[in-house]
N, C-alpha and C. Protein backbone atom coordinates (compact mmCIF):
# COMPACT_ATOMS: atom_id res chain seq x y z
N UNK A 1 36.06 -33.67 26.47
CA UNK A 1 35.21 -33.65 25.26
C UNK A 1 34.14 -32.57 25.42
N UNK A 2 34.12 -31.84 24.44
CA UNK A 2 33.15 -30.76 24.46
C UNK A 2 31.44 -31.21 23.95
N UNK A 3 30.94 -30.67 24.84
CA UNK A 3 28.93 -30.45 24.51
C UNK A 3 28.75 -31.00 23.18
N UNK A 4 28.08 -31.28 22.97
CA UNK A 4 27.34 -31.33 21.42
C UNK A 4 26.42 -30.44 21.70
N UNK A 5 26.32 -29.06 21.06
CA UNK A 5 24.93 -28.20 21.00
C UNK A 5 23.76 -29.04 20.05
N UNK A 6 24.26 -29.62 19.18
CA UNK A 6 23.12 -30.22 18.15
C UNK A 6 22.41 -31.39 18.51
N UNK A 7 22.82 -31.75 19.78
CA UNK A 7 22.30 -33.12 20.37
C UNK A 7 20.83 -32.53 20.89
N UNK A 8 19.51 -33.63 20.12
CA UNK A 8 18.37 -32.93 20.72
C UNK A 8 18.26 -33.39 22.37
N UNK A 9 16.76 -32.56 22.58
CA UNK A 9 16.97 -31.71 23.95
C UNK A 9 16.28 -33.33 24.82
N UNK A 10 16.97 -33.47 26.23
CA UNK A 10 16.77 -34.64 26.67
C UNK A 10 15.71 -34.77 27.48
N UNK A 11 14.57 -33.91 27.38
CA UNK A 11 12.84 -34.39 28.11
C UNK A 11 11.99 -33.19 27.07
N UNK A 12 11.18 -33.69 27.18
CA UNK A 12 9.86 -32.94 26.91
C UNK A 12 9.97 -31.45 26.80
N UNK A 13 10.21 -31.32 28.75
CA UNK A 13 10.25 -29.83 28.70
C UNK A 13 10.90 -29.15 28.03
N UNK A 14 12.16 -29.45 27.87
CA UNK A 14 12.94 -28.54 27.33
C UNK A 14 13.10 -28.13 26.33
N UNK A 15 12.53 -29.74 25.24
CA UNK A 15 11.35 -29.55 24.03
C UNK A 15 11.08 -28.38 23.80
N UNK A 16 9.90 -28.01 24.36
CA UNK A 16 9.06 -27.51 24.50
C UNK A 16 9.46 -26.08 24.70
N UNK A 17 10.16 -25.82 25.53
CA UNK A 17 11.19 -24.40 25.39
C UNK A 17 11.71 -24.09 24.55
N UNK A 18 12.35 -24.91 24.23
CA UNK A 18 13.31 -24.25 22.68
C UNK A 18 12.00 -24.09 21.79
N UNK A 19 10.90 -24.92 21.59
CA UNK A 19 10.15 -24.57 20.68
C UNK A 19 9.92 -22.96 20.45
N UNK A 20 9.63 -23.09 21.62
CA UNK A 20 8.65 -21.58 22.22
C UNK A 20 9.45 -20.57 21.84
N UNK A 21 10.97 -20.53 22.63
CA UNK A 21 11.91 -19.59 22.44
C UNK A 21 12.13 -19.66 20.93
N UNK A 22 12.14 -20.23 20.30
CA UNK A 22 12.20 -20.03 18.56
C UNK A 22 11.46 -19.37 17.64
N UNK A 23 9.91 -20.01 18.21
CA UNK A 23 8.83 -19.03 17.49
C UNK A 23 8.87 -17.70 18.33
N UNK A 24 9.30 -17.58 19.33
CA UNK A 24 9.17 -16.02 19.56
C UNK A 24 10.24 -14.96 19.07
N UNK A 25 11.20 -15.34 18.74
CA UNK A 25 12.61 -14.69 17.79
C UNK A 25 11.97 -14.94 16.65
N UNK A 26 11.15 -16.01 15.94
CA UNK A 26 10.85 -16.08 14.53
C UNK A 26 9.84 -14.48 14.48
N UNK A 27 8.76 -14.48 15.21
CA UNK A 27 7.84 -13.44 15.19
C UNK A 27 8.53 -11.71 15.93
N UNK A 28 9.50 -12.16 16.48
CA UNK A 28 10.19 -10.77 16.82
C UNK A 28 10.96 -10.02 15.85
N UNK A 29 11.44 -11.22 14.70
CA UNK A 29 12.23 -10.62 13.66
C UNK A 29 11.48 -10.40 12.50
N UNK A 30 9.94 -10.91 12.25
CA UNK A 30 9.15 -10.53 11.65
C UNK A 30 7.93 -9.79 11.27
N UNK A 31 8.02 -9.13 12.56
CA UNK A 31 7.04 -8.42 13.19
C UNK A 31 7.48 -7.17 13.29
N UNK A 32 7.07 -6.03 12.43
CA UNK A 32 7.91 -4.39 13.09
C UNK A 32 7.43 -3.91 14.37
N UNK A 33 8.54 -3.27 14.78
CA UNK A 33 8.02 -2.65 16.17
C UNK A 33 6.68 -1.55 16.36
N UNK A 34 6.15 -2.21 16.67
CA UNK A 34 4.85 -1.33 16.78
C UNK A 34 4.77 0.30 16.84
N UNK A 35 5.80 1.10 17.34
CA UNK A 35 5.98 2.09 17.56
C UNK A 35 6.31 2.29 16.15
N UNK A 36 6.85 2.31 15.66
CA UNK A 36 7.34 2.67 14.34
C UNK A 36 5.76 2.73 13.31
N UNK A 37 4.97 1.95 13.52
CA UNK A 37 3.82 1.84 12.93
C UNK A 37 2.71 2.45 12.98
N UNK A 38 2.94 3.25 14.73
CA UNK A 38 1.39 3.84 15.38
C UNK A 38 2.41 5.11 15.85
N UNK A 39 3.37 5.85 16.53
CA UNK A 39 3.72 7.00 16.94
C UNK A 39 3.84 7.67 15.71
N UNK A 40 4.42 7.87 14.37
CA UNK A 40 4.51 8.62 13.54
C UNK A 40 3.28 9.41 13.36
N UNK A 41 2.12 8.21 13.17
CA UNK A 41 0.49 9.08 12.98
C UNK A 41 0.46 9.93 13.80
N UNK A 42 0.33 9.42 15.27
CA UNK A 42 -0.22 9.97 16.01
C UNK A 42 0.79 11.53 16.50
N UNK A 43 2.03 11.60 16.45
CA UNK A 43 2.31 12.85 16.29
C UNK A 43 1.91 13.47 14.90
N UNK A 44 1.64 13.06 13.57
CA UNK A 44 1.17 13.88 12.54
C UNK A 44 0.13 14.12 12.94
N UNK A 45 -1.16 13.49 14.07
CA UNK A 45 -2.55 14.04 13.94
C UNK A 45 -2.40 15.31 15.47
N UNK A 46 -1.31 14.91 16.12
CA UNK A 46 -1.51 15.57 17.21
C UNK A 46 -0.94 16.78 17.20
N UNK A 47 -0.14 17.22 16.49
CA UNK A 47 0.80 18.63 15.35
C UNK A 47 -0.46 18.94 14.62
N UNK A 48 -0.23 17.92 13.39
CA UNK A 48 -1.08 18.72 12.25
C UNK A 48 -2.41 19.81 12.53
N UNK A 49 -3.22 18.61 13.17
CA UNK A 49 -4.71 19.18 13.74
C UNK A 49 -4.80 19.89 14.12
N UNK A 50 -3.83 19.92 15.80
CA UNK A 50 -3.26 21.15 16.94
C UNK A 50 -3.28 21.97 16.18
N UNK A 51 -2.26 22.22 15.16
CA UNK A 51 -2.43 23.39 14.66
C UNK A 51 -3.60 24.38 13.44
N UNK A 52 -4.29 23.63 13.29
CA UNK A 52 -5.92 23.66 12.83
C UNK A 52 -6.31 24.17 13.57
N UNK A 53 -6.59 24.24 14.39
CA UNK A 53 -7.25 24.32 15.48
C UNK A 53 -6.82 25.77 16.27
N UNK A 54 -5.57 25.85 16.02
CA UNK A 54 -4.86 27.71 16.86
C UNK A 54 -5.31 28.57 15.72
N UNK A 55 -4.85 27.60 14.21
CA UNK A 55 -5.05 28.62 13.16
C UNK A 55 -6.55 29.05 13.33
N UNK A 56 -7.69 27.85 12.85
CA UNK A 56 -8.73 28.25 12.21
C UNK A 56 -9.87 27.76 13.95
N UNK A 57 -9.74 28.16 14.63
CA UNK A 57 -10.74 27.81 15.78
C UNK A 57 -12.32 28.23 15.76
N UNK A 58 -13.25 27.78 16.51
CA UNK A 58 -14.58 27.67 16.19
C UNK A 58 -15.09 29.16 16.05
N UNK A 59 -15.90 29.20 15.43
CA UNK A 59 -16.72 30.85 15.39
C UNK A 59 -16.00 31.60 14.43
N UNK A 60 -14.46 31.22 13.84
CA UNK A 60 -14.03 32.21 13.07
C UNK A 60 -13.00 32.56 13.83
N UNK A 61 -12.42 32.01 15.46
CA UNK A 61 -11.79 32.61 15.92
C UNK A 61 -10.23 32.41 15.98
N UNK A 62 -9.19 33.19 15.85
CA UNK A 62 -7.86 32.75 15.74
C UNK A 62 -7.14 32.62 17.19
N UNK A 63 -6.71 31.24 17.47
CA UNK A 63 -6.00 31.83 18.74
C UNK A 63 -4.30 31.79 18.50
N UNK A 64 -3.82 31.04 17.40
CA UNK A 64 -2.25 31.94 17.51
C UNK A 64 -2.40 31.90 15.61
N UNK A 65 -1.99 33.42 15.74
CA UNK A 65 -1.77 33.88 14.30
C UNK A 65 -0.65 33.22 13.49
N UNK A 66 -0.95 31.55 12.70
CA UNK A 66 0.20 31.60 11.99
C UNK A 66 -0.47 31.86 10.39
N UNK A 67 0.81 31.47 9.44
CA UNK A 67 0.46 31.54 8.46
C UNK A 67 -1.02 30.53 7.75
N UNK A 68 -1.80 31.26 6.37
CA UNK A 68 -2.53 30.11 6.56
C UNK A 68 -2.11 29.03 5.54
N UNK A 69 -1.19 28.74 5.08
CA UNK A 69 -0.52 27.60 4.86
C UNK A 69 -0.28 26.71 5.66
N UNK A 70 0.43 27.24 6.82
CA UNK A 70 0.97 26.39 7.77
C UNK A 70 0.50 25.06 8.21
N UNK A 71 -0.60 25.15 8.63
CA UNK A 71 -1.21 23.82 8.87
C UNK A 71 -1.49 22.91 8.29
N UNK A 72 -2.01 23.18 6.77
CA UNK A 72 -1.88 21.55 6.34
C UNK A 72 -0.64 21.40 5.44
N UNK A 73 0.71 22.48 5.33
CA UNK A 73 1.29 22.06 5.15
C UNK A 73 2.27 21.14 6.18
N UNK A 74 2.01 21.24 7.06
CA UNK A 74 2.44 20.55 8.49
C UNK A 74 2.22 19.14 8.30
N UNK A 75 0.71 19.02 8.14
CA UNK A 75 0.04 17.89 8.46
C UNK A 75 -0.22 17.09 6.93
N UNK A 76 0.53 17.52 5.83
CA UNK A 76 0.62 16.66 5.11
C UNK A 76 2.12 16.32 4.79
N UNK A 77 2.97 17.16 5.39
CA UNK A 77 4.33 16.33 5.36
C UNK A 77 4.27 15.38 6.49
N UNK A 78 3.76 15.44 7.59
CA UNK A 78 3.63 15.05 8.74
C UNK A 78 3.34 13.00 8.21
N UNK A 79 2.25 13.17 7.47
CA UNK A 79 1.51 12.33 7.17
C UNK A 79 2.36 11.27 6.32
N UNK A 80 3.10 12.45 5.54
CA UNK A 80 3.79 11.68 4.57
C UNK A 80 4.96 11.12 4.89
N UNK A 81 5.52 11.32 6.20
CA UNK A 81 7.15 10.81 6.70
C UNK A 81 6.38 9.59 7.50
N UNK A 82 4.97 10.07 7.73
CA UNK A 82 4.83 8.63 8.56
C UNK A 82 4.44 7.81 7.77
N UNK A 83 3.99 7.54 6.52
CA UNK A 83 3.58 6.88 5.58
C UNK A 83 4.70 6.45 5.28
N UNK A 84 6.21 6.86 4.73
CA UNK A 84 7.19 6.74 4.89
C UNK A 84 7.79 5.36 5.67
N UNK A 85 7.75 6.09 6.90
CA UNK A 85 8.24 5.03 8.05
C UNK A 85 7.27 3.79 8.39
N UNK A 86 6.29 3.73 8.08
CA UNK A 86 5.44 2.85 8.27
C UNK A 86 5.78 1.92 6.97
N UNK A 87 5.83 2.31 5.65
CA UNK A 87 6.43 1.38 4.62
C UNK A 87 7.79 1.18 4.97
N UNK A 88 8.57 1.73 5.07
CA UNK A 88 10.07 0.80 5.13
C UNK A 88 10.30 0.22 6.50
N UNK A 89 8.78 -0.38 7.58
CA UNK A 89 9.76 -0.77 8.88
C UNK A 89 8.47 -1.92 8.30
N UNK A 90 7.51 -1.94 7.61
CA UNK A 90 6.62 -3.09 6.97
C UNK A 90 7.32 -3.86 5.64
N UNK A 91 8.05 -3.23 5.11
CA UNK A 91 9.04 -3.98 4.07
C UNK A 91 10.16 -4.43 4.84
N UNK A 92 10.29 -4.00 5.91
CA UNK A 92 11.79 -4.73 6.37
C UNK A 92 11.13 -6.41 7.17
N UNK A 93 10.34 -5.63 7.57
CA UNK A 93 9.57 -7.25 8.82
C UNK A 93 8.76 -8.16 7.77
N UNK A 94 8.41 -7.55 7.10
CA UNK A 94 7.27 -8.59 6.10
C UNK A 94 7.90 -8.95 4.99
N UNK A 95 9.45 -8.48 4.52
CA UNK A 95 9.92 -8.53 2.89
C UNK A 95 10.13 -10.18 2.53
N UNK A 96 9.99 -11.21 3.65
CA UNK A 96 10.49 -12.89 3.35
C UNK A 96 9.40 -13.02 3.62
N UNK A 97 8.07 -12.59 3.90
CA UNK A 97 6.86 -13.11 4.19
C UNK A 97 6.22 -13.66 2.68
N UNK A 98 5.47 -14.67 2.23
CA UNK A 98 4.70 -15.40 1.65
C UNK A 98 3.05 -16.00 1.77
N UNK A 99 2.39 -16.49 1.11
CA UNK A 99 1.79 -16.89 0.87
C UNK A 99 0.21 -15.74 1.20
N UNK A 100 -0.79 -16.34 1.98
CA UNK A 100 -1.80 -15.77 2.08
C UNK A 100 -1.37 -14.45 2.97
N UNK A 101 -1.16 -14.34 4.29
CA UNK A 101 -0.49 -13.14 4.75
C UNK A 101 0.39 -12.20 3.89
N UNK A 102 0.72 -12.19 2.98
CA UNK A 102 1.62 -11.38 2.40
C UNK A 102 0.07 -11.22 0.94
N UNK A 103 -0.76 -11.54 0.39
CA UNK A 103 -1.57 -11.64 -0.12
C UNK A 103 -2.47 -10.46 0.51
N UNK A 104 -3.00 -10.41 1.70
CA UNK A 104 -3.65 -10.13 2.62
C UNK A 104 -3.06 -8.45 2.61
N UNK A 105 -2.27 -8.19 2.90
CA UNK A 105 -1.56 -7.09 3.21
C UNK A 105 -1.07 -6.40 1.69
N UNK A 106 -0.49 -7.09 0.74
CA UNK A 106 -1.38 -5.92 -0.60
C UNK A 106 -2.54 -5.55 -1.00
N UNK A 107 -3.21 -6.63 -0.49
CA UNK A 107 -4.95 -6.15 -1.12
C UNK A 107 -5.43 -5.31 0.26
N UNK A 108 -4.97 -5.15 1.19
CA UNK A 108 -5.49 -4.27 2.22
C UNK A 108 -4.93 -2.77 1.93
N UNK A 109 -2.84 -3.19 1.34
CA UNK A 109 -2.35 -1.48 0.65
C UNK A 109 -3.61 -1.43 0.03
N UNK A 110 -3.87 -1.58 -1.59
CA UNK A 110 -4.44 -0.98 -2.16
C UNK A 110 -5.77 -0.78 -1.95
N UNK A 111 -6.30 -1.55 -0.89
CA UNK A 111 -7.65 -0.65 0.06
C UNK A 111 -7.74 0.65 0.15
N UNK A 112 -6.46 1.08 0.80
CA UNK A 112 -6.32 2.10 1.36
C UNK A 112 -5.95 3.08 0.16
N UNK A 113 -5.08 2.33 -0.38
CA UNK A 113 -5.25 3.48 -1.78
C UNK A 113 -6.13 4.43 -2.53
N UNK A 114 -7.07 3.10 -3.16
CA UNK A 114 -7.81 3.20 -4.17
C UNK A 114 -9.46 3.98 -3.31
N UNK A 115 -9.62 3.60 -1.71
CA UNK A 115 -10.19 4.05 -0.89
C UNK A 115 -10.49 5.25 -0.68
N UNK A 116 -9.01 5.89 -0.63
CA UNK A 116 -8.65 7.38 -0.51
C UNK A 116 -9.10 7.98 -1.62
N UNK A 117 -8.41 7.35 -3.38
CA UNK A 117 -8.47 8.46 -4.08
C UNK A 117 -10.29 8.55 -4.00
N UNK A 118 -10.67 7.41 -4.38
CA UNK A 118 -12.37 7.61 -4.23
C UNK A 118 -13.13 8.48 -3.19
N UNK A 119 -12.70 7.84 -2.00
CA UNK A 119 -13.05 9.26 -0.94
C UNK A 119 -12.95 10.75 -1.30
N UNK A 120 -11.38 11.16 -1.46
CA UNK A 120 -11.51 12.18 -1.77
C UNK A 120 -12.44 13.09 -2.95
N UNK A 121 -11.76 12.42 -3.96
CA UNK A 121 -12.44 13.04 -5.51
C UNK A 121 -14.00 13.23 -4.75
N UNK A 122 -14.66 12.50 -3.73
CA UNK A 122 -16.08 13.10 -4.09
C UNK A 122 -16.44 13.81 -2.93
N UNK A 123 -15.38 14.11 -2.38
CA UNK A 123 -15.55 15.08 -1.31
C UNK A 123 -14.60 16.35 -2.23
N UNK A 124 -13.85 16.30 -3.15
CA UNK A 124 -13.36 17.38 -3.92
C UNK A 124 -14.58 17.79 -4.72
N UNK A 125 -15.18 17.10 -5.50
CA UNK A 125 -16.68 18.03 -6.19
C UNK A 125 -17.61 18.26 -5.01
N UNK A 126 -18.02 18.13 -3.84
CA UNK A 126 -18.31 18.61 -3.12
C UNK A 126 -18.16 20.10 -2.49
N UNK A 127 -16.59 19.88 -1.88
CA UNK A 127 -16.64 21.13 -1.36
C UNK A 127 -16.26 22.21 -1.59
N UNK A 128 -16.66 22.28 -2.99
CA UNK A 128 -16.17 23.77 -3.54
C UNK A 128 -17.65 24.18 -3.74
N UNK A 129 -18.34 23.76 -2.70
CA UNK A 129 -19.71 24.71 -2.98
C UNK A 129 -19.95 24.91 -1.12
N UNK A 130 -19.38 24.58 -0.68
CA UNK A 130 -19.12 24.86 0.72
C UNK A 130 -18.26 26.11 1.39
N UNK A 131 -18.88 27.28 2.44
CA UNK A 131 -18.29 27.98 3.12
C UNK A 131 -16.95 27.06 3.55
N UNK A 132 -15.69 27.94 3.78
CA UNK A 132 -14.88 27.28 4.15
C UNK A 132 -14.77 26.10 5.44
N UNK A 133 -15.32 26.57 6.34
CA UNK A 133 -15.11 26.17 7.63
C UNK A 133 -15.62 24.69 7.18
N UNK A 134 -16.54 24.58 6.28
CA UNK A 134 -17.32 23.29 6.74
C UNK A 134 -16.56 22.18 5.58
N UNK A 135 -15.79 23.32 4.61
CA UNK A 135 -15.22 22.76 3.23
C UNK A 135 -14.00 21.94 4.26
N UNK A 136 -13.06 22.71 5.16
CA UNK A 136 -12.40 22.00 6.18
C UNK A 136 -12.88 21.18 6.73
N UNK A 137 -13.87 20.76 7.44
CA UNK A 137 -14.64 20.01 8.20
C UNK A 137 -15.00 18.90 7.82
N UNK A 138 -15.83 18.73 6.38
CA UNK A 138 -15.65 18.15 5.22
C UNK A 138 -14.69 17.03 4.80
N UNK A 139 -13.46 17.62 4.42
CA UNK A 139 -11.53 16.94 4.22
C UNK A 139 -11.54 16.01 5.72
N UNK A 140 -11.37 16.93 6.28
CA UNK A 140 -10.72 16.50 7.64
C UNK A 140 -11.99 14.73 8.03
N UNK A 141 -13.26 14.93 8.26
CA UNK A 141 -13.90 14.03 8.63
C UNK A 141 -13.98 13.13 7.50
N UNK A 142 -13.75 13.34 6.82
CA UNK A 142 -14.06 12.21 5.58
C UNK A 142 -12.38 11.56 5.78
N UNK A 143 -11.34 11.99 5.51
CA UNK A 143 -10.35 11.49 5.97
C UNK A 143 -9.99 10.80 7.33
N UNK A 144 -10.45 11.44 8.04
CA UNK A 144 -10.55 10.37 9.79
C UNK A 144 -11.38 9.30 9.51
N UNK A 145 -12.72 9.29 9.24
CA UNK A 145 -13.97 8.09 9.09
C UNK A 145 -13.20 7.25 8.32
N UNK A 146 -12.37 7.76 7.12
CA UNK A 146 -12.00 6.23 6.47
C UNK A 146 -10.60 5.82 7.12
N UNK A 147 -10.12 6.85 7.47
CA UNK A 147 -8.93 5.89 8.69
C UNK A 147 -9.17 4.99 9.90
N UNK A 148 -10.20 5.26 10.45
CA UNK A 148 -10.68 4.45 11.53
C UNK A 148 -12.02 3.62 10.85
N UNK A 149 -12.59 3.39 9.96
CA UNK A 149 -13.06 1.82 9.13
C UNK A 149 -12.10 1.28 8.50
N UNK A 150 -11.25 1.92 7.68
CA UNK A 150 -9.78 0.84 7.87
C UNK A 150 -9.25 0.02 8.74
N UNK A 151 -9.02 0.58 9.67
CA UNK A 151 -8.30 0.33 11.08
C UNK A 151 -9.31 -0.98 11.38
N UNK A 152 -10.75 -0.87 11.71
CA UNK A 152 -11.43 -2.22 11.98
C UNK A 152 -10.76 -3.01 10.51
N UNK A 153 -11.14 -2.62 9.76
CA UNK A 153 -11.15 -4.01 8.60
C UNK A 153 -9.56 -4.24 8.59
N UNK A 154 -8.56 -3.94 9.02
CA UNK A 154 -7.63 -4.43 9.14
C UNK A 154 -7.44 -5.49 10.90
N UNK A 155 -8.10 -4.78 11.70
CA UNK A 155 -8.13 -5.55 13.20
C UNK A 155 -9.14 -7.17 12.86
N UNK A 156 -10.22 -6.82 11.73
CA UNK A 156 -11.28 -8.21 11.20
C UNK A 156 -10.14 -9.07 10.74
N UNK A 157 -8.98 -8.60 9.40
CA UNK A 157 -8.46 -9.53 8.57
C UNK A 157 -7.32 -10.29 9.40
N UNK A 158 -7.13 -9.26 10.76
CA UNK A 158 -5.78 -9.90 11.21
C UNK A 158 -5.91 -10.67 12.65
N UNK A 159 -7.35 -10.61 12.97
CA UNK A 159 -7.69 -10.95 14.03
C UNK A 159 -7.14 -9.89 15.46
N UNK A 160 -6.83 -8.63 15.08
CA UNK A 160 -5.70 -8.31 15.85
C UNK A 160 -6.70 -6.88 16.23
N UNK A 161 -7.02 -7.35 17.68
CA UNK A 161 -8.30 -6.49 18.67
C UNK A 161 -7.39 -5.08 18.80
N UNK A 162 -6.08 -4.81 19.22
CA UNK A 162 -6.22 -3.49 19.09
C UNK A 162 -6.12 -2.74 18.14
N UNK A 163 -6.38 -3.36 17.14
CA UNK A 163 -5.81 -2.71 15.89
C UNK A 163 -7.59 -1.94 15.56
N UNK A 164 -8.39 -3.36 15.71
CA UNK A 164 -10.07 -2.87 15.21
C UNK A 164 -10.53 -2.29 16.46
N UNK A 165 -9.93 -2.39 17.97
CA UNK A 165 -10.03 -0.94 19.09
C UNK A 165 -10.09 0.34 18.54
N UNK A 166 -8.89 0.36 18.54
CA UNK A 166 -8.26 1.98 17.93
C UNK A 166 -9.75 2.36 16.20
N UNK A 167 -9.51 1.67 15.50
CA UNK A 167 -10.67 1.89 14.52
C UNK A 167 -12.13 2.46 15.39
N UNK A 168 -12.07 1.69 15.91
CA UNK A 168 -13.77 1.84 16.44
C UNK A 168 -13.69 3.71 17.54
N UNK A 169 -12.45 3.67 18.00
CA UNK A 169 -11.93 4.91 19.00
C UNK A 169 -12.00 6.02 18.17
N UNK A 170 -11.36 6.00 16.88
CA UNK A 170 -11.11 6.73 15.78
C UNK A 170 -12.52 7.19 15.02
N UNK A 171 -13.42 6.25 14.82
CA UNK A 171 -14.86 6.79 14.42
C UNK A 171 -15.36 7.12 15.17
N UNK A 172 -15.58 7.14 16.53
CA UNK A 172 -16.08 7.32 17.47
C UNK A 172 -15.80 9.03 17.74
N UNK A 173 -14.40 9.32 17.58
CA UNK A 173 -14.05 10.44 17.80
C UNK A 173 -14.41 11.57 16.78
N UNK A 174 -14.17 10.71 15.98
CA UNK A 174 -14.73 11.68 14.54
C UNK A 174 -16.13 12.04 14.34
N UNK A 175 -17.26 11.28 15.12
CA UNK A 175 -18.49 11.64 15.03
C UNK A 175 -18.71 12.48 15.96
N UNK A 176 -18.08 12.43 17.53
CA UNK A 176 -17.96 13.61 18.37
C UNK A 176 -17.71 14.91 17.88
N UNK A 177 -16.72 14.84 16.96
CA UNK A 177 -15.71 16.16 16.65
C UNK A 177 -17.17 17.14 14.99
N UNK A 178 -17.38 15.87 14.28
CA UNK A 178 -18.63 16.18 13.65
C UNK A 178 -19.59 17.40 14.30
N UNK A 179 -20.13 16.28 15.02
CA UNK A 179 -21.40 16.98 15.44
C UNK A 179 -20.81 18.12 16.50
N UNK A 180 -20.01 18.40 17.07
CA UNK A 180 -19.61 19.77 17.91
C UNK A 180 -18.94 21.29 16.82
N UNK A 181 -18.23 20.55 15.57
CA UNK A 181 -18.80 21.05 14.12
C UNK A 181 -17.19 22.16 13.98
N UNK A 182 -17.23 22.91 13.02
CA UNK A 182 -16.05 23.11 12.72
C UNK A 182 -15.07 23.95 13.36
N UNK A 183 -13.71 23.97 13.43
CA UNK A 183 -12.88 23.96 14.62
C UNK A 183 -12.72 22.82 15.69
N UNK A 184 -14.25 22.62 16.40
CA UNK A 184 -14.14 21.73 17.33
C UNK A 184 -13.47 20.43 17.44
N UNK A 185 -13.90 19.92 15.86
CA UNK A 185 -13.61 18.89 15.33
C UNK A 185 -11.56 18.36 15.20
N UNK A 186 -11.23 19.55 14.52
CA UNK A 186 -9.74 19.88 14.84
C UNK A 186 -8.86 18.76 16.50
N UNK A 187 -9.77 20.38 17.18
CA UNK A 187 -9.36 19.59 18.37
C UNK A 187 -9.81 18.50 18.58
N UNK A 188 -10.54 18.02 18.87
CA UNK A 188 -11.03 16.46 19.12
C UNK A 188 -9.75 15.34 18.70
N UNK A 189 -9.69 15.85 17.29
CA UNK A 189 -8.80 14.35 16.27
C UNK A 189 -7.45 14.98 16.86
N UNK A 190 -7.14 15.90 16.96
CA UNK A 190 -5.34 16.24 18.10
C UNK A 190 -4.86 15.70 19.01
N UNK A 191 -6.35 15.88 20.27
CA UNK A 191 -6.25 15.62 21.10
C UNK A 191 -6.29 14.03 21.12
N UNK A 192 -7.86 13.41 21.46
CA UNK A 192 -8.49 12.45 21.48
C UNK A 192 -7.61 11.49 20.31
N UNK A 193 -7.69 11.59 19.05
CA UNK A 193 -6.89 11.48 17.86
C UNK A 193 -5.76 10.65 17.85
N UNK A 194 -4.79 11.91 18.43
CA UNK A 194 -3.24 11.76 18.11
C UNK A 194 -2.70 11.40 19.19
N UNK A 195 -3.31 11.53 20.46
CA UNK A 195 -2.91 10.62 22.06
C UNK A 195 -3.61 9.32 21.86
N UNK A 196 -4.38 9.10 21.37
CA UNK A 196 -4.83 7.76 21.42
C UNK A 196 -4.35 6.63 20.32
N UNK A 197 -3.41 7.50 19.24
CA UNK A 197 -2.41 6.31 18.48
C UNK A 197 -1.44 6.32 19.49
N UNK A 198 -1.18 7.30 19.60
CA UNK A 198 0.28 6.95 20.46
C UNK A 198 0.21 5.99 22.10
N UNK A 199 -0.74 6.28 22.60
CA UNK A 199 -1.52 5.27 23.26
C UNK A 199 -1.49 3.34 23.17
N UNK A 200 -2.38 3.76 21.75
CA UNK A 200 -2.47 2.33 20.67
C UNK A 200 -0.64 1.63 21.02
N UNK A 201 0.21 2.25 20.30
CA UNK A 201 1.35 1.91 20.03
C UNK A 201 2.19 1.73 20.82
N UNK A 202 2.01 2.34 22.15
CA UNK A 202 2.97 2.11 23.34
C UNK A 202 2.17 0.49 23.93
N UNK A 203 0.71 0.67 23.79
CA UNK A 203 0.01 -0.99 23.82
C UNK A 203 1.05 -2.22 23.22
N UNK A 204 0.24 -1.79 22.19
CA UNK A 204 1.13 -2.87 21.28
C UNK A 204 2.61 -3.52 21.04
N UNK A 205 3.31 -1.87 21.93
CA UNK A 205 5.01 -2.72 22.28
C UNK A 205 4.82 -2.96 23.12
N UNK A 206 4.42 -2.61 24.18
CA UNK A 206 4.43 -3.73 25.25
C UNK A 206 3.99 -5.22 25.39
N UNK A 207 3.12 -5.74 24.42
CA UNK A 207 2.10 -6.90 23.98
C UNK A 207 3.63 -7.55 23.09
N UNK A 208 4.56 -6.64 22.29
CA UNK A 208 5.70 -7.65 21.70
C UNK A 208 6.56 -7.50 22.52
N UNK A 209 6.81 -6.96 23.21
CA UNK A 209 7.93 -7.31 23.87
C UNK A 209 7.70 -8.30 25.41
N UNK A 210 6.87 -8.65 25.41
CA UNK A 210 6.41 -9.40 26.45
C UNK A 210 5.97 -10.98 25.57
N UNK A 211 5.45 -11.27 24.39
CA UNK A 211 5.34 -12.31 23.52
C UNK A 211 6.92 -12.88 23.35
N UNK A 212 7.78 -11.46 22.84
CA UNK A 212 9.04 -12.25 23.22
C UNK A 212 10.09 -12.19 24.46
């Protein structure tokens, strides 16, 4: 006569295992892989910027002659495949999700939305009365500062410390890169920036793949 698999489990412990082992496949199949969420940025900031930074370097100075398109056309496709990949690996893990968590996470999208266009537009009547360097300087820091106060108010809503880490790393860097002033700034968010998502994200798979 063969096993009954459906026969429940005969002590406590083992209870208690299957519990465990269940919710951790429940949260492994609902949870995107972290990498998918944090490496895309951080190679768009560690490209994009990088190359800010050869193009337009401090004092006026060029250190590799590319085009001057090049760079933010880099760093806004860059931005945009990771925006990309970050929505379809968050619609695949979250698409059966409900109630307040799934609540939580549209009103945080359109944070970031409605965040941006506002940010920008008043940094667009702004810096058209600005020398270039600082009109760059300008974009660039106003766009980092609200990526890393995002980043906390998403680590507050989710309880989730490296998420409001990396936020606090991210302003932090951006006020360095500020005050050392234009060009400098470039490098800073490349370097400091775009190694420290990718950083973030190799964290964070290791934190799921060890949960499950």
């Amino acid at each position: 006569m063969e096993p009954d698999d459906d026969l429940p489990p005969s002590d406590a412990a083992t209870a208690l295992r299957l519990i465990r082992d269940q919710q951790a496949a429940t949260v492994s199949r609902l949870e995107p892989d972290a990498r998918l969420l944090y490496w895309p940025w951080g190679v768009a900031w560690l490209v994009g910027f990088g190359l800010f930074f050869l193009r337009y370097s401090p004092d006026g100075r060029v250190l590799v002659r590319l085009p001057d398109w090049l760079p933010l056309a880099t760093l806004f496709t860059l931005l945009v495949a990771a925006g990309a990949i970050q929505a379809v690996a968050g619609a695949r893990a979250y698409g059966q999700v409900t109630g307040d968590s799934a609540q939580r996470g549209r009103w945080y999208g359109w944070t970031w939305a409605l965040g941006s266009v506002s940010a920008y537009a008043a940094v667009g009547r702004v810096s058209e009365h600005l020398p270039h360097d600082l009109t760059a300087l300008l974009w660039s820091a106003a766009a980092v500062g609200l990526t890393g106060a995002l980043h906390m108010a998403g680590g507050a809503i989710w309880l989730d410390r490296d998420l409001f880490r990396l936020g606090v790393w991210i302003s932090v860097i951006n006020v360095v890169g500020v005050i050392a002033g234009p060009g400098w700034h470039a490098l800073v968010i490349s370097v400091a920036g775009g190694a420290g998502i990718l950083i973030a994200g190799t964290i964070a798979r290791l934190r799921q793949r060890r949960r499950s």
